[in-house]
Protein backbone atom coordinates (compact mmCIF):
# COMPACT_ATOMS: atom_id res chain seq x y z
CA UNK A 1 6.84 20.05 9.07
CA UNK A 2 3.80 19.79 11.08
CA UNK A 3 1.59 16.65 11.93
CA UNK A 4 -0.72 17.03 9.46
CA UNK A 5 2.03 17.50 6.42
CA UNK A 6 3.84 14.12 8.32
CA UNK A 7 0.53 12.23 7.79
CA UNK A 8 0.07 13.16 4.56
CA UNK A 9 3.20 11.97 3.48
CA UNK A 10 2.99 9.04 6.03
CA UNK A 11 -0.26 7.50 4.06
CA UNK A 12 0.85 7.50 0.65
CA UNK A 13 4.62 5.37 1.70
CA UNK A 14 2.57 3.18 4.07
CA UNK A 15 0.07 2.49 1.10
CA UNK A 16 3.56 1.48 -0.92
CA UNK A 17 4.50 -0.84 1.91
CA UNK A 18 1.96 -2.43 0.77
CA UNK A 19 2.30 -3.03 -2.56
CA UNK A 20 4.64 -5.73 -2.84
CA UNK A 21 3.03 -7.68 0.26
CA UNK A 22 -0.15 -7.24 -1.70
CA UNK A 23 1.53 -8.45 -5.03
CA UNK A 24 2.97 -11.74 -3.20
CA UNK A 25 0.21 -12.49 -1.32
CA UNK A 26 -2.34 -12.31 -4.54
CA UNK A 27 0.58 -13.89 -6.65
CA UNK A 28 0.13 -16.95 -4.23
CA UNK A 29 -3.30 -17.11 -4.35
CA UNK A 30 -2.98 -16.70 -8.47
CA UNK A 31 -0.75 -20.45 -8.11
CA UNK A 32 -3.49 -22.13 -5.99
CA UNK A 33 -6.00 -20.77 -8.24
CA UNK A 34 -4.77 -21.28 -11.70
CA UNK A 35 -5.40 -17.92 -12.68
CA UNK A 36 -4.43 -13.79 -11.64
CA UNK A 37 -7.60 -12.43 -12.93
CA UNK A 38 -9.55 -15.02 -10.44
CA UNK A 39 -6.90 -13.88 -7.60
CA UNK A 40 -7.96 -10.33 -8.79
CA UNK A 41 -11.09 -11.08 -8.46
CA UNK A 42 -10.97 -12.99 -4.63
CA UNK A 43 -9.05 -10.07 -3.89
CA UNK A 44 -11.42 -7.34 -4.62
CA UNK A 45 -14.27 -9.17 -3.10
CA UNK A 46 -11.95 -9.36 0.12
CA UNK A 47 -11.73 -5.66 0.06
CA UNK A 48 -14.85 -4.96 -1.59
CA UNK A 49 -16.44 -6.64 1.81
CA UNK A 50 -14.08 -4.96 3.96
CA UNK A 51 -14.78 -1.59 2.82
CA UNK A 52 -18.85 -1.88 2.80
CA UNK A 53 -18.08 -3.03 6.32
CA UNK A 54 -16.62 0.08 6.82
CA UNK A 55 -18.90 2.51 4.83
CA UNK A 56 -21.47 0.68 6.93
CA UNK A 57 -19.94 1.39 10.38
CA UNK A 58 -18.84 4.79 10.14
CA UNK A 59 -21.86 5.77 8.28
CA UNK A 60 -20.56 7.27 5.00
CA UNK A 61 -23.16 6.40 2.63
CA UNK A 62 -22.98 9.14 -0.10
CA UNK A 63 -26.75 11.26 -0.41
CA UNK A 64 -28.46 10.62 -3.74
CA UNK A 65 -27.33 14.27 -4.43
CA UNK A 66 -23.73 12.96 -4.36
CA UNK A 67 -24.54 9.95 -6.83
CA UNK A 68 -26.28 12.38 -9.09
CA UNK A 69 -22.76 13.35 -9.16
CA UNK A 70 -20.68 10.29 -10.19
CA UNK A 71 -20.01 10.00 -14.01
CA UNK A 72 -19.03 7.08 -16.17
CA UNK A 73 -15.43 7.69 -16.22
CA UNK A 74 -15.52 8.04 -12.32
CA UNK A 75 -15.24 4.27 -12.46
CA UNK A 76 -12.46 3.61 -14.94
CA UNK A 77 -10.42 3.83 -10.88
CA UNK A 78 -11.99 0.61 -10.11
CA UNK A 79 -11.27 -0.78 -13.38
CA UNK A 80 -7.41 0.13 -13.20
CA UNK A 81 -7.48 -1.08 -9.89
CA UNK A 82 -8.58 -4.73 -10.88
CA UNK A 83 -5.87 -4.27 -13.87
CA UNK A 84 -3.14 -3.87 -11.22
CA UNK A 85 -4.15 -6.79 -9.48
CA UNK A 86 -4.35 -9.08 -11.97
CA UNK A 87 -0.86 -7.50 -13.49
CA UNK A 88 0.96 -8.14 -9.80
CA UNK A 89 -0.58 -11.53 -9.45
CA UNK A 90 0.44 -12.53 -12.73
CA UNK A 91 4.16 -11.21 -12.12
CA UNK A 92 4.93 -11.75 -8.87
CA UNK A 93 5.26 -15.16 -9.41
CA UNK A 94 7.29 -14.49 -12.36
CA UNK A 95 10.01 -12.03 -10.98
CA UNK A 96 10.58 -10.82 -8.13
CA UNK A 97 9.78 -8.05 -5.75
CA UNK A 98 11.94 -5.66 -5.98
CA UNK A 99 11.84 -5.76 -10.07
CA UNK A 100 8.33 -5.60 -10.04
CA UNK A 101 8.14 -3.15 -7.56
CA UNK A 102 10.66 -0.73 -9.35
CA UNK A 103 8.59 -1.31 -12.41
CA UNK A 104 5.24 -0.54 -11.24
CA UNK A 105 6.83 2.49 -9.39
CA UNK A 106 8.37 3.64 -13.02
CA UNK A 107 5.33 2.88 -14.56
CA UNK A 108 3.30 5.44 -12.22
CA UNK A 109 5.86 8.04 -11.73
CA UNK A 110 5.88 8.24 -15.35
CA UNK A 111 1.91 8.88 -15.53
CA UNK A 112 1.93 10.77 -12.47
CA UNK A 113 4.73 13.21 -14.07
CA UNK A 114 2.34 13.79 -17.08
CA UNK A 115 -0.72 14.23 -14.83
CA UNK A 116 0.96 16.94 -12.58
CA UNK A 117 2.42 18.48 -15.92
CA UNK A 118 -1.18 19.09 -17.06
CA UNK A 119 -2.90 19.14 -14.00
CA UNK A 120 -5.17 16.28 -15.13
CA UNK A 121 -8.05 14.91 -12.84
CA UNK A 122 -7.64 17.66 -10.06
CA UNK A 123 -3.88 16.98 -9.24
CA UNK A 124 -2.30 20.54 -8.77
CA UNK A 125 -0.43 21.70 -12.04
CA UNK A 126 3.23 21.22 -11.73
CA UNK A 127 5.54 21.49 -14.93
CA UNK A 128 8.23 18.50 -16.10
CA UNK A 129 11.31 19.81 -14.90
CA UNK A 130 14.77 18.60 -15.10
CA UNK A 131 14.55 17.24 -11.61
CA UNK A 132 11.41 15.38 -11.94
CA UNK A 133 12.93 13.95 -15.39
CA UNK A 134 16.13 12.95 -13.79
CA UNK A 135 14.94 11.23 -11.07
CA UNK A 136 12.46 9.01 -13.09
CA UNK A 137 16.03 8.35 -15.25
CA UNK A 138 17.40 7.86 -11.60
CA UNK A 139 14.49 5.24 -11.24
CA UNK A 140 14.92 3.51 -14.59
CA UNK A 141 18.68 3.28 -14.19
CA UNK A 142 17.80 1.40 -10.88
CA UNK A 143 15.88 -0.88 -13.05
CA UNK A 144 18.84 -1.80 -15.31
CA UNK A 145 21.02 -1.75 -12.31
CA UNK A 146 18.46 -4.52 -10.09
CA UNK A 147 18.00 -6.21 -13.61
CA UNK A 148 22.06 -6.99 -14.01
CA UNK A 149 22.09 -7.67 -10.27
C-alpha cells in the first residue's frame, strides 16, 4: 500500500474518531441549551464559520461556472448533516457511546451497502455480496451483544 492509498483510508477512520467526540460534545451543549436542534444549530454555525475561514484563506471560492452547476438536491448533504447532529445530540445524552456509535455505524453501512450496490451518487458500483451482508450481521450482532452488556 502506498502513501496515497494509507491517506485515503487514514481520512475516512480519523473522520470516525470523531464522531462520538462530536456526539458528546454537542450532546452537552444540547443539556445547557434545552434543546439538540439548537446544539445542531450552534454547531453548524461553529463549523459553518470555520470553514468560510478556510474557503477564504486558501482561496477556493467556486467560479460562477461551477454554481451554474449546483442543483437542488446538491443540498439535501447539508440537510442530512444538520439531521445527524441533532440525532447525536439528542442521544448521546440518552445512551451511550459506544451504542450510539454502533448504531449510527449500522445505520450507514446499511445505506452505504445499497449505494455501492447501485452505484448511486457517483460511488463506484459494487454488488451485495455475502461478505458485505455478513459483516453488517457481524455489526448488528455487536449491537445485541453491547446492548446485553
Amino acid at each position: 500500500m502506498n502513501a496515497s492509498t494509507s491517506l485515503i483510508l487514514l481520512i475516512p477512520f480519523l473522520a470516525g474518531v470523531g464522531i462520538p467526540v462530536q456526539a458528546g460534545i454537542n450532546g452537552q451543549l444540547a443539556l445547557r441549551v434545552d434543546s439538540p436542534i439548537m446544539a445542531a444549530l450552534v454547531s453548524f454555525a461553529a463549523g459553518t464559520v470555520a470553514l468560510l475561514a478556510l474557503v477564504l484563506l486558501l482561496r477556493l471560492w467556486p467560479s460562477a461556472e461551477a454554481w451554474r452547476g449546483v442543483q437542488p438536491w446538491h443540498l439535501i448533504g447539508g440537510l442530512l448533516g444538520a439531521v445527524f447532529i441533532a440525532s447525536t445530540a439528542f442521544s448521546a445524552s440518552r445512551i451511550d457511546a459506544v451504542l450510539m456509535t454502533a448504531l449510527v455505524l449500522a445505520g450507514q453501512l446499511t445505506t452505504a451497502m445499497l449505494l455501492d450496490h447501485f452505484g448511486a451518487l457517483g460511488f463506484a458500483q459494487k454488488s451485495i455480496s455475502l461478505g458485505r451482508v455478513g459483516g453488517l450481521g457481524l455489526i448488528l450482532a455487536g449491537i445485541w451483544l453491547i446492548r446485553r452488556g
